[in-house]
N, C-alpha and C. Protein backbone atom coordinates (compact mmCIF):
# COMPACT_ATOMS: atom_id res chain seq x y z
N UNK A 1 -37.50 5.62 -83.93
CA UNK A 1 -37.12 4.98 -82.69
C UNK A 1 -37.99 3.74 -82.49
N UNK A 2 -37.32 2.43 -82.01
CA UNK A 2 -37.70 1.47 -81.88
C UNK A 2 -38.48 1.57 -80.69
N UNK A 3 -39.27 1.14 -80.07
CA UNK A 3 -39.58 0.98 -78.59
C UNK A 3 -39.84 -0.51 -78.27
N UNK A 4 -39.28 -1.09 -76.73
CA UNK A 4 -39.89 -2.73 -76.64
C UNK A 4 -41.35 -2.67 -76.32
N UNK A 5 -41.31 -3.57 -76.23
CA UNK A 5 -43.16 -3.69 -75.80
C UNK A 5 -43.19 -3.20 -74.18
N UNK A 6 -42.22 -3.74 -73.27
CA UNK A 6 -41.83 -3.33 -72.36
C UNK A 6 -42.55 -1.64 -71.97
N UNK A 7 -41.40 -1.06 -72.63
CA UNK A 7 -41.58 0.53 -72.74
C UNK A 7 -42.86 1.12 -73.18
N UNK A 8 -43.47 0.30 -74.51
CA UNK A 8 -44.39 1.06 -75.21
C UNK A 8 -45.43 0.32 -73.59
N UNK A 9 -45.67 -0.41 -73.18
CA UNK A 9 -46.42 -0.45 -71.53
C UNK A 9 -45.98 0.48 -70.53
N UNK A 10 -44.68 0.74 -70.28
CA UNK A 10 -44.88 1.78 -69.18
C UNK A 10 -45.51 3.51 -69.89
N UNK A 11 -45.36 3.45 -71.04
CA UNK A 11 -45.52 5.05 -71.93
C UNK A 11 -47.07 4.86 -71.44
N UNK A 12 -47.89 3.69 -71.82
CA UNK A 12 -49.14 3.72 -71.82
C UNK A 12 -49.89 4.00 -69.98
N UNK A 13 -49.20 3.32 -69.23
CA UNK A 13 -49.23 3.51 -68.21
C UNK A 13 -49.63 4.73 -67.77
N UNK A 14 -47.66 5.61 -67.78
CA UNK A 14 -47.92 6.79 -67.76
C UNK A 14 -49.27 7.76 -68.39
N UNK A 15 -49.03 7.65 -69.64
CA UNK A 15 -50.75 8.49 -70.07
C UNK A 15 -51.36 8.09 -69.52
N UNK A 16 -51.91 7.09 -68.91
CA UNK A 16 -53.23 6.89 -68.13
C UNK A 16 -53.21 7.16 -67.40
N UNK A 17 -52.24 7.28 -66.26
CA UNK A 17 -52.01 8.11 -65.19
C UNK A 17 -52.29 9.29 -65.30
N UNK A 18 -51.87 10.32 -66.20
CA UNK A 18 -51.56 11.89 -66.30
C UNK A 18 -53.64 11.68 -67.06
N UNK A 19 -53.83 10.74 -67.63
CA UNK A 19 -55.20 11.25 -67.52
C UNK A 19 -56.24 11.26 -67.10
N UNK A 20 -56.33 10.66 -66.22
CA UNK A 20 -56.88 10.18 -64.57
C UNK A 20 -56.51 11.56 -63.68
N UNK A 21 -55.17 11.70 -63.26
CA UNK A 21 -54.77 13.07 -62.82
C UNK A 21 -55.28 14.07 -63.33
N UNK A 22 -55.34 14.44 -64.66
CA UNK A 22 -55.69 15.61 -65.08
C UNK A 22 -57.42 15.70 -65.25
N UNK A 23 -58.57 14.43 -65.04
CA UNK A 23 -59.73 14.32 -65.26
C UNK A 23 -59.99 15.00 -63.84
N UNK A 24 -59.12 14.81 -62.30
CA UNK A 24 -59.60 15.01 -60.70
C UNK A 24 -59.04 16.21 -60.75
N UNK A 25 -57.92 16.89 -61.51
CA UNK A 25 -57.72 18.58 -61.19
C UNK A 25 -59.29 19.10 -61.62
N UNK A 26 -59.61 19.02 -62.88
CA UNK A 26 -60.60 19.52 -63.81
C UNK A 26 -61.62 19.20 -63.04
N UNK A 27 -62.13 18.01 -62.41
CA UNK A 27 -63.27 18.14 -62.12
C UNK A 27 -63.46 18.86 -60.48
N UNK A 28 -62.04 18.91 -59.97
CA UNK A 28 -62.36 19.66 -58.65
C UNK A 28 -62.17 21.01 -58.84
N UNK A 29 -61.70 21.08 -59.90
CA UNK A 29 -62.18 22.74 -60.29
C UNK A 29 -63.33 23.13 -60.79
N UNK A 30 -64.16 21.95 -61.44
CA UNK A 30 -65.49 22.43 -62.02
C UNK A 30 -66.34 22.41 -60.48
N UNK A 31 -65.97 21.73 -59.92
CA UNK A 31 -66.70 21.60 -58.30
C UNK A 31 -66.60 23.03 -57.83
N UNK A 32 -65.26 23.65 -58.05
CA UNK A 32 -64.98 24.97 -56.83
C UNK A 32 -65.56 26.25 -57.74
N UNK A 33 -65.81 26.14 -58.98
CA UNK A 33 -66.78 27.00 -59.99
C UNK A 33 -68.38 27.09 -59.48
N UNK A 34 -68.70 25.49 -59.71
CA UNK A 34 -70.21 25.71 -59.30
C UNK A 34 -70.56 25.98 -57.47
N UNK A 35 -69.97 25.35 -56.82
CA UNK A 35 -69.78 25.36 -55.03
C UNK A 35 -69.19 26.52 -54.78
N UNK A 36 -68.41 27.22 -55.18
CA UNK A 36 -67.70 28.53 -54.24
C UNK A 36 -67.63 29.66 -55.66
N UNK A 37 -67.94 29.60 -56.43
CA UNK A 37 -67.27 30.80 -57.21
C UNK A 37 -68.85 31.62 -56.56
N UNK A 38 -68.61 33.17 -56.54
CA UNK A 38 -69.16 33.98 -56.30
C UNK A 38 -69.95 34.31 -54.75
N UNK A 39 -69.23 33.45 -54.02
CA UNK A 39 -69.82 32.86 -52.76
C UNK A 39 -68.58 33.44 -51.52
N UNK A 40 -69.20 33.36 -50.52
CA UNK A 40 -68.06 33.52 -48.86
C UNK A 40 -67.26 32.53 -49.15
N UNK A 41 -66.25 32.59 -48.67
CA UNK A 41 -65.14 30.76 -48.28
C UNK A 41 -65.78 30.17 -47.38
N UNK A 42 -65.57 28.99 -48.06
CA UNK A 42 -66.04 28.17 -46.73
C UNK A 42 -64.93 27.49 -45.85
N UNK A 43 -65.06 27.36 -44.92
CA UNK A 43 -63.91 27.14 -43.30
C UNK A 43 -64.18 25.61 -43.82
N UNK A 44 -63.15 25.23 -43.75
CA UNK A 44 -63.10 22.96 -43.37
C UNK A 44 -62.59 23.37 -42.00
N UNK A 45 -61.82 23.95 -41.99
CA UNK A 45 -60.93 24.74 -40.00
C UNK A 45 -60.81 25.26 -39.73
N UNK A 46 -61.50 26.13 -38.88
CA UNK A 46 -61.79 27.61 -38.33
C UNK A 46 -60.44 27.98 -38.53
N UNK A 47 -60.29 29.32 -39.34
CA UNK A 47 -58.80 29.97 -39.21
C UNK A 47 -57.41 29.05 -39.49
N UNK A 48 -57.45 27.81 -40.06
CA UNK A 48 -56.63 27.08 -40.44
C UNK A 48 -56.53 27.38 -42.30
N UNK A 49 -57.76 26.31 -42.99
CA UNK A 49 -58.32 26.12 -44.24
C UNK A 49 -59.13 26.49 -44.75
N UNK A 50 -59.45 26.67 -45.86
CA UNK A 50 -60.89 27.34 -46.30
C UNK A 50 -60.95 26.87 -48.08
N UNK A 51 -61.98 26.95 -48.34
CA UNK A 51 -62.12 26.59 -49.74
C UNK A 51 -62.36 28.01 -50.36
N UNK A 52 -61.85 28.75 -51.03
CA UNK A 52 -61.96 30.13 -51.43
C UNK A 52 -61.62 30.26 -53.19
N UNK A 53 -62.91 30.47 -53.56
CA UNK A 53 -62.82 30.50 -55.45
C UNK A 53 -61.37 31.86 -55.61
N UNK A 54 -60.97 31.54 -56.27
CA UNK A 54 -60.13 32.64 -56.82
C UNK A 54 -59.53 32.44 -58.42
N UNK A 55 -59.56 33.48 -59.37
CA UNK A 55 -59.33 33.59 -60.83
C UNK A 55 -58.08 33.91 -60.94
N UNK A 56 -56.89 32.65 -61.47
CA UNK A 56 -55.61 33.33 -61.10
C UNK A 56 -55.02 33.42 -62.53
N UNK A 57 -54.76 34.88 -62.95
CA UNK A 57 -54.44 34.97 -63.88
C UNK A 57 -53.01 35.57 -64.53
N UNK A 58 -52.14 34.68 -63.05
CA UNK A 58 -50.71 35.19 -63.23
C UNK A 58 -50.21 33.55 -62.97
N UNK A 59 -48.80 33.48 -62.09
CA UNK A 59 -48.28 32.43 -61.68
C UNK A 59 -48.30 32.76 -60.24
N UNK A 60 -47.48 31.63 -59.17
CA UNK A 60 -47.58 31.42 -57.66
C UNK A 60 -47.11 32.69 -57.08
N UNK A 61 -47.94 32.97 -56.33
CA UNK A 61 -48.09 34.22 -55.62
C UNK A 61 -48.61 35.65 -56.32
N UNK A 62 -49.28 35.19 -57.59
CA UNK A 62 -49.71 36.34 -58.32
C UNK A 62 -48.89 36.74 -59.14
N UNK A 63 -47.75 36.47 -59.66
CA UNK A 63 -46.46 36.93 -60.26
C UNK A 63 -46.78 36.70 -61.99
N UNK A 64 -46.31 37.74 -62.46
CA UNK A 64 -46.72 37.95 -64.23
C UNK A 64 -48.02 37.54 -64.38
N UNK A 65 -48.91 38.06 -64.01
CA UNK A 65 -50.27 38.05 -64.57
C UNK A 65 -50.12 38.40 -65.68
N UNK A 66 -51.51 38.10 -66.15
CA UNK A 66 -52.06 37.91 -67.47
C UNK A 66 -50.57 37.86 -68.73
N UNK A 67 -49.94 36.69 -68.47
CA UNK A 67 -49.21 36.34 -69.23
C UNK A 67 -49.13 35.17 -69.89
N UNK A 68 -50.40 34.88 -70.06
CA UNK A 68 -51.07 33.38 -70.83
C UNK A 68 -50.09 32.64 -71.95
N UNK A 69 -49.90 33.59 -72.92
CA UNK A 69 -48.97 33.06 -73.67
C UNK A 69 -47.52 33.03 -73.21
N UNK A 70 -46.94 33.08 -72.48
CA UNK A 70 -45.61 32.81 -71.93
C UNK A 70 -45.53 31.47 -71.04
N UNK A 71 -46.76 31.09 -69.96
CA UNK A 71 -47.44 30.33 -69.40
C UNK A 71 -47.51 28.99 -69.97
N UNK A 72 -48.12 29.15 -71.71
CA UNK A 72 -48.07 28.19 -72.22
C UNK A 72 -46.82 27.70 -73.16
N UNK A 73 -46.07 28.25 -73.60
CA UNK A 73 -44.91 27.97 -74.04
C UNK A 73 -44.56 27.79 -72.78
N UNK A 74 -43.59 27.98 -71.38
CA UNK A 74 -42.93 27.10 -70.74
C UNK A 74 -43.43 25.74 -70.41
N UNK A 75 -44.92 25.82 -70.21
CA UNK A 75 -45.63 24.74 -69.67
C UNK A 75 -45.51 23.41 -71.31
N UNK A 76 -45.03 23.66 -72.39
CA UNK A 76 -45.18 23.55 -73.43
C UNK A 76 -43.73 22.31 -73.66
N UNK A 77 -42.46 23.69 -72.87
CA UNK A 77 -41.15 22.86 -73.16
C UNK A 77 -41.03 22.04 -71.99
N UNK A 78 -41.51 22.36 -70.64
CA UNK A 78 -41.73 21.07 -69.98
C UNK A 78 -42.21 20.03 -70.49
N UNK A 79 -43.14 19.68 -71.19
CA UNK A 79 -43.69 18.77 -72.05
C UNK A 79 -42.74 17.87 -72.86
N UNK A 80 -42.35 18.87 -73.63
CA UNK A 80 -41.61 17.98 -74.57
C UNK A 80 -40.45 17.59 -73.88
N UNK A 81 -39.88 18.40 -72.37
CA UNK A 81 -38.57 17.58 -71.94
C UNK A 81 -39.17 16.36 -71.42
N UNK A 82 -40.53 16.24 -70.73
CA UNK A 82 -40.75 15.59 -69.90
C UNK A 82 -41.28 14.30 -70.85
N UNK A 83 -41.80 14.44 -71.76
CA UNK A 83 -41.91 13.23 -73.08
C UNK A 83 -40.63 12.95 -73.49
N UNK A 84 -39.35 13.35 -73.42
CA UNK A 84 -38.19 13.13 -73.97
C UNK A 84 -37.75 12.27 -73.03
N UNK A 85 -38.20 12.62 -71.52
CA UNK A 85 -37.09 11.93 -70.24
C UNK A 85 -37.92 10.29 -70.71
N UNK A 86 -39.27 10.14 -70.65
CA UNK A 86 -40.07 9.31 -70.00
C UNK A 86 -40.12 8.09 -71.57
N UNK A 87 -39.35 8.31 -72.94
CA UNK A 87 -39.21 7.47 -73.96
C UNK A 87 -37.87 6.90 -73.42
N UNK A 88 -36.78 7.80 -73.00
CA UNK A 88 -35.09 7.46 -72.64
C UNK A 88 -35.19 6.79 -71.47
N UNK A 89 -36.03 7.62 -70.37
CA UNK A 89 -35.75 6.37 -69.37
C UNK A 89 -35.59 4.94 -68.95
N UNK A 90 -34.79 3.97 -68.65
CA UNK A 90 -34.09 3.13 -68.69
C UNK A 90 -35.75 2.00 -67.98
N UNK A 91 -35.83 0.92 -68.49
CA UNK A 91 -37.22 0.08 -68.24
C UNK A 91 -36.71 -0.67 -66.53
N UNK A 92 -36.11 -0.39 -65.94
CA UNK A 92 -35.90 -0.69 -64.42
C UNK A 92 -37.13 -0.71 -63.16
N UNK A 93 -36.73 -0.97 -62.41
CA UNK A 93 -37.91 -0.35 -61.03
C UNK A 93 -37.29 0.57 -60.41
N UNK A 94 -35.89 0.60 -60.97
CA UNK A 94 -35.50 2.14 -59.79
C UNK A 94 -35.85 3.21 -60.49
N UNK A 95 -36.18 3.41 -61.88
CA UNK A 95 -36.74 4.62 -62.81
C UNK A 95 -38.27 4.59 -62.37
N UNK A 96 -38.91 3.68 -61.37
CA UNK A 96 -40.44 4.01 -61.24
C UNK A 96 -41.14 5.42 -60.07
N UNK A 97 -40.30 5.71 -59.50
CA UNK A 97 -40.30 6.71 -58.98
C UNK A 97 -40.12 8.44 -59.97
N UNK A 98 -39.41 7.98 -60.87
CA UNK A 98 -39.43 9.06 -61.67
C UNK A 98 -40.20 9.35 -62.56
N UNK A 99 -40.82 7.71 -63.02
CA UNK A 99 -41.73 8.16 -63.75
C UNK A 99 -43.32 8.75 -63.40
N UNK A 100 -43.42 8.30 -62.11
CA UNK A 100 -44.65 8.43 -61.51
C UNK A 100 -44.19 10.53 -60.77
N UNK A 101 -43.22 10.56 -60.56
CA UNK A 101 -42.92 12.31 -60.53
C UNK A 101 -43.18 13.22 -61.87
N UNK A 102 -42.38 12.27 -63.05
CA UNK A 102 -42.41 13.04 -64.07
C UNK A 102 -44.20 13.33 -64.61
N UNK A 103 -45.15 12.03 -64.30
CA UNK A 103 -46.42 12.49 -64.66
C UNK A 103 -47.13 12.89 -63.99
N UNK A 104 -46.68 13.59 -62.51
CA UNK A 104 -47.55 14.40 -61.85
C UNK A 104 -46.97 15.93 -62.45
N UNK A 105 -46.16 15.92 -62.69
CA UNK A 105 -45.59 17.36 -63.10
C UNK A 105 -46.26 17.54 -64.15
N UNK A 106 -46.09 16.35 -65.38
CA UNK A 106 -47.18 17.10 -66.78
C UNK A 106 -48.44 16.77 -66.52
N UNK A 107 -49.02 16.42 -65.67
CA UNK A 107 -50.45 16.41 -65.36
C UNK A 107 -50.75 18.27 -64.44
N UNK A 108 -50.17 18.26 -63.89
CA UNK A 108 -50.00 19.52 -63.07
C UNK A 108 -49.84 20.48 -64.55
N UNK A 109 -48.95 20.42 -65.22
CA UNK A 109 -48.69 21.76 -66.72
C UNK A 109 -49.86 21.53 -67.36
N UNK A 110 -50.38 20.39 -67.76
CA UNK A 110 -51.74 20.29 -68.70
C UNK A 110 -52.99 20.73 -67.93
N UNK A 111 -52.80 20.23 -66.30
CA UNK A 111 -54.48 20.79 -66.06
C UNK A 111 -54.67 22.04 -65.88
N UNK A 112 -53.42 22.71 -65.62
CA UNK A 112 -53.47 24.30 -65.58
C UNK A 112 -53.49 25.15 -67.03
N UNK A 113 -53.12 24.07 -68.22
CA UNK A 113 -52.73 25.06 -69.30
C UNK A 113 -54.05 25.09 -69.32
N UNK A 114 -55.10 23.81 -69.35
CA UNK A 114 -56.07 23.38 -70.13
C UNK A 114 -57.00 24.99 -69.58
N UNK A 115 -56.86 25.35 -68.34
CA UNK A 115 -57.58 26.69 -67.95
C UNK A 115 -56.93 27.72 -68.59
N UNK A 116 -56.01 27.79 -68.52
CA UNK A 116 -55.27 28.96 -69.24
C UNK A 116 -56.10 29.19 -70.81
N UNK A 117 -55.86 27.88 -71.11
CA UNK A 117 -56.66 28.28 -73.12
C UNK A 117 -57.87 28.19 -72.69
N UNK A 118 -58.48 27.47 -72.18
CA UNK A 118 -60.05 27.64 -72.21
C UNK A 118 -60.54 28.46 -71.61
N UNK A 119 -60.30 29.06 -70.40
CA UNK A 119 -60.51 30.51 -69.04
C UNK A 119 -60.03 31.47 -69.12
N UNK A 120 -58.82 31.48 -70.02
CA UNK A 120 -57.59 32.62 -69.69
C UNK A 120 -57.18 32.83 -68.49
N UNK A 121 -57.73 32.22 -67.49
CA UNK A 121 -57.08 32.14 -65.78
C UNK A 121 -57.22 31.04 -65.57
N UNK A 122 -56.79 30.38 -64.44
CA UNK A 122 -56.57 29.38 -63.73
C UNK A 122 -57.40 29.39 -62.42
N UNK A 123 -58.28 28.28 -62.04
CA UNK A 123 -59.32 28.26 -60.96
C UNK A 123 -58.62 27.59 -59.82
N UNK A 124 -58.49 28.58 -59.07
CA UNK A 124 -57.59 28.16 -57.57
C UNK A 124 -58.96 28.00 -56.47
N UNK A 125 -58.34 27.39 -55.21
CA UNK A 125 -59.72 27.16 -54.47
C UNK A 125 -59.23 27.02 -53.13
N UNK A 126 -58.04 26.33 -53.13
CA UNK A 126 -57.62 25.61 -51.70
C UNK A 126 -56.84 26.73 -50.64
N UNK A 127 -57.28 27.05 -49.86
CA UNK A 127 -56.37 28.39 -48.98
C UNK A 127 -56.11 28.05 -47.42
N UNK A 128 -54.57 28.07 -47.12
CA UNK A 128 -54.43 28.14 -46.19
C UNK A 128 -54.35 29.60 -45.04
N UNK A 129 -55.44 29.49 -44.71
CA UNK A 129 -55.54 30.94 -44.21
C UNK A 129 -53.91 31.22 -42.89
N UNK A 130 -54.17 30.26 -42.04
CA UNK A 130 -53.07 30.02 -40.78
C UNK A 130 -51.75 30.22 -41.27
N UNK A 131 -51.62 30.00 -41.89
CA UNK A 131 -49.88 30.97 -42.74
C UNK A 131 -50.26 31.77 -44.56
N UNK A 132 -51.56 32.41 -44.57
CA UNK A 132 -51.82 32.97 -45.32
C UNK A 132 -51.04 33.02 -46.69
N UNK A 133 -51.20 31.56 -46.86
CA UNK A 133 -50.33 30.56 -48.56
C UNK A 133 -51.28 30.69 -49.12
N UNK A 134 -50.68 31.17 -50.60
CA UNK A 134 -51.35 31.47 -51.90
C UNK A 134 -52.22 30.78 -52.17
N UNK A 135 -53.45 31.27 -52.56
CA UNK A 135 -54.66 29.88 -52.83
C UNK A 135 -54.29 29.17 -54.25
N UNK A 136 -54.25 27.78 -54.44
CA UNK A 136 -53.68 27.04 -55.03
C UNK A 136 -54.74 25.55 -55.46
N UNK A 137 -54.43 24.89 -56.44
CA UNK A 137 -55.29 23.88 -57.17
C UNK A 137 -54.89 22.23 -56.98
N UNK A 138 -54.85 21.18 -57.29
CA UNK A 138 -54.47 20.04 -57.79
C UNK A 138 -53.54 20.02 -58.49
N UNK A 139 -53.69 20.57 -59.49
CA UNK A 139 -52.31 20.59 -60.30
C UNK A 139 -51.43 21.36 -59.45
N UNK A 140 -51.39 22.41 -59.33
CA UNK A 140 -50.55 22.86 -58.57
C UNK A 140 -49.69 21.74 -56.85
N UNK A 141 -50.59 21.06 -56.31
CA UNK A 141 -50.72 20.39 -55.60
C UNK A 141 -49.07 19.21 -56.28
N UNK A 142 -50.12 18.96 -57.12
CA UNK A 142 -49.32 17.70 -58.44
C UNK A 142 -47.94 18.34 -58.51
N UNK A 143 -47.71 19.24 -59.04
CA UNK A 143 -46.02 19.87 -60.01
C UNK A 143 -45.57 20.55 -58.58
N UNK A 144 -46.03 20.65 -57.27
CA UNK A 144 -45.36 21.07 -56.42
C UNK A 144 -44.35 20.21 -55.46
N UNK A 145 -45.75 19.29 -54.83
CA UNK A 145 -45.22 17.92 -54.36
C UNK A 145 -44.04 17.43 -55.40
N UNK A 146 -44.09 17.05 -56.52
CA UNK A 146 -43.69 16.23 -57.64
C UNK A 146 -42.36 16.93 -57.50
N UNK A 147 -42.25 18.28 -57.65
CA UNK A 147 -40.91 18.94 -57.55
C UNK A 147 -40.33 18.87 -56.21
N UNK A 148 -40.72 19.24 -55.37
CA UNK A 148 -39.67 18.89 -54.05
C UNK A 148 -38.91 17.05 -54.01
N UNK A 149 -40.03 16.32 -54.31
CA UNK A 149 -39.63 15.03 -53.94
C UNK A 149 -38.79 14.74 -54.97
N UNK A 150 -39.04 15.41 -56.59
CA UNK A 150 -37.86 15.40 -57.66
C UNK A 150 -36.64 16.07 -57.24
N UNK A 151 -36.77 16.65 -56.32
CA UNK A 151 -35.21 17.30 -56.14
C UNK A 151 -34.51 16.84 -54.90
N UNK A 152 -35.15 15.71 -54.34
CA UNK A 152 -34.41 15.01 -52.95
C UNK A 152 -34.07 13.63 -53.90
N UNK A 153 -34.99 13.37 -54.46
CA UNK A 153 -34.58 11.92 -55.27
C UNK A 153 -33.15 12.28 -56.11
N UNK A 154 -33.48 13.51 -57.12
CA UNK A 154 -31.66 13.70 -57.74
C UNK A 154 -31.02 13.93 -56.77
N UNK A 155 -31.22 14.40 -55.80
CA UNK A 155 -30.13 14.52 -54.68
C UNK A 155 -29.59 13.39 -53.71
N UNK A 156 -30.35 12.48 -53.71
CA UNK A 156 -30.30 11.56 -52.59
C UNK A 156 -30.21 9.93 -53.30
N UNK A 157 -30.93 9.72 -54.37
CA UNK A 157 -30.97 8.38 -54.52
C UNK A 157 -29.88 8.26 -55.66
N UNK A 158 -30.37 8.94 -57.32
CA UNK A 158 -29.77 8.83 -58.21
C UNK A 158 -28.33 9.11 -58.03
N UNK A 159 -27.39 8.68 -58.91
CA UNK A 159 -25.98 8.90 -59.05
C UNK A 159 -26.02 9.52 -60.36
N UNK A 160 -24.89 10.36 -60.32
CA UNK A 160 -24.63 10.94 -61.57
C UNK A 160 -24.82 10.06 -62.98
N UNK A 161 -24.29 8.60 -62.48
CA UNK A 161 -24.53 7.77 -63.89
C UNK A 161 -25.91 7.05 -64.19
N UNK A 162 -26.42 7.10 -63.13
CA UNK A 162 -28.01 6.77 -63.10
C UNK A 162 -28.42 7.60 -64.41
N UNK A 163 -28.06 8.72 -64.68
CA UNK A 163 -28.85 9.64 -65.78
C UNK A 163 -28.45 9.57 -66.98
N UNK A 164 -27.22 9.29 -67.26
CA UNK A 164 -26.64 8.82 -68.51
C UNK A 164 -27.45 9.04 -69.48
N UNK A 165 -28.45 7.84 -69.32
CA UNK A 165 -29.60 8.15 -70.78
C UNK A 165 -30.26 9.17 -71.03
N UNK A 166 -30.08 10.38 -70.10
CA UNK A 166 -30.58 11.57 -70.73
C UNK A 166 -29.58 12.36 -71.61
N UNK A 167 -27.92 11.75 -71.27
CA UNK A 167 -26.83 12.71 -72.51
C UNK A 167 -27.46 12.70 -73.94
N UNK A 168 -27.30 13.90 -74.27
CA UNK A 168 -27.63 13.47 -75.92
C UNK A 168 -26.32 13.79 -76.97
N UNK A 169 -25.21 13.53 -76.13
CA UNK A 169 -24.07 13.46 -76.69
C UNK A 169 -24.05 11.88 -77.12
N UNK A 170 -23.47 11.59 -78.01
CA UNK A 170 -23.09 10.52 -78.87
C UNK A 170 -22.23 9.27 -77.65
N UNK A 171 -22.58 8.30 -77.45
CA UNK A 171 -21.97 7.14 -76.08
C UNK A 171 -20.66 7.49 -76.40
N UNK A 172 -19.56 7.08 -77.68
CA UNK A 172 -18.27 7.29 -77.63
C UNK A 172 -17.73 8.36 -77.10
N UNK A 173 -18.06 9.43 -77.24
CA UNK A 173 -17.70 10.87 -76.32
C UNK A 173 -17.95 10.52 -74.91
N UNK A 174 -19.01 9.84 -74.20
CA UNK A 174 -19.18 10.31 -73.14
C UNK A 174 -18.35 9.19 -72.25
N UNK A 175 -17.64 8.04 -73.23
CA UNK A 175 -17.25 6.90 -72.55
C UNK A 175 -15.75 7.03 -72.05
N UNK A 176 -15.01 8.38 -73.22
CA UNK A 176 -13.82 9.29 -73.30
C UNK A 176 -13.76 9.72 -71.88
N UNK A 177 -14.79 10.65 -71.24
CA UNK A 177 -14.46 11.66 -70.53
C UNK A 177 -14.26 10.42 -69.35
């Protein structure tokens, strides 16, 4: 595959982004290791927030623990879809919104895998006590945000033909239908 110079700049972009992102998950987790692991929570708002170490060694809300290797294979084929969208995507400014979604999402899969292989759990910290929500990370933060606002943008901005360049059917077929 050819790439313009164009593209091979926004690809570079992107990585620098997702590694900038993934340097502030990691290091605010090395923060909530040395500051809160083995410690009380600490309140930022009485009965609102709290900073609370927790070893999460399932997915959101505790669900399939200790299932590391399953964890990393999905977090794995996100990857490669999300490297597949971000070579096809079209060099526009209306694709800049997607691309800046698509690399909070693999910044969010990498800073969590990166605990997964190196911890075998995932270092959560952030807790909303006042509606007693799952304690949760940056990355998580990253691929959560990233997904809601990815699913109002396909809903709201893009058109069905906006996506085109993701068919991987052959153009003459798709020019038929």
């Amino acid at each position: 595959m050819n790439l313009s110079k164009r593209k091979k700049t926004f690809i570079l972009i992107d990585f620098i982004m997702i590694v900038i992102l993934i340097a502030i998950d990691q290091f605010t987790k090395y923060l909530a290791v040395v500051h809160l692991k083995d410690k009380p929570a600490y309140s930022i708002i009485d009965n609102v927030f709290e900073l609370n170490y927790l070893e999460n060694r399932g997915a959101a809300f505790g669900m399939l623990q200790n299932q590391k290797g399953f964890f990393i294979l999905i977090s794995c084929i996100v990857l490669i879809a999300i490297c597949y969208i971000l070579v096809k995507v079209p060099e526009t400014k209306k694709y800049n919104i997607l691309h800046v979604l698509l690399v909070l999402i693999a910044s969010g899969a990498i800073g969590n895998m990166i605990d997964r292989i190196r911890l075998e759990y995932v270092v959560d910290f952030f807790y909303f006590v006042l509606i007693n929500f799952p304690i949760f990370n940056m990355a998580d933060i990253y691929v959560s945000v990233a997904c809601v606002l990815l699913s109002i943008v396909m809903l709201f901005v893009y058109k069905e033909e906006d996506l085109d360049f993701l068919s991987i059917r052959p153009k003459k077929i798709r020019e038929i239908k």
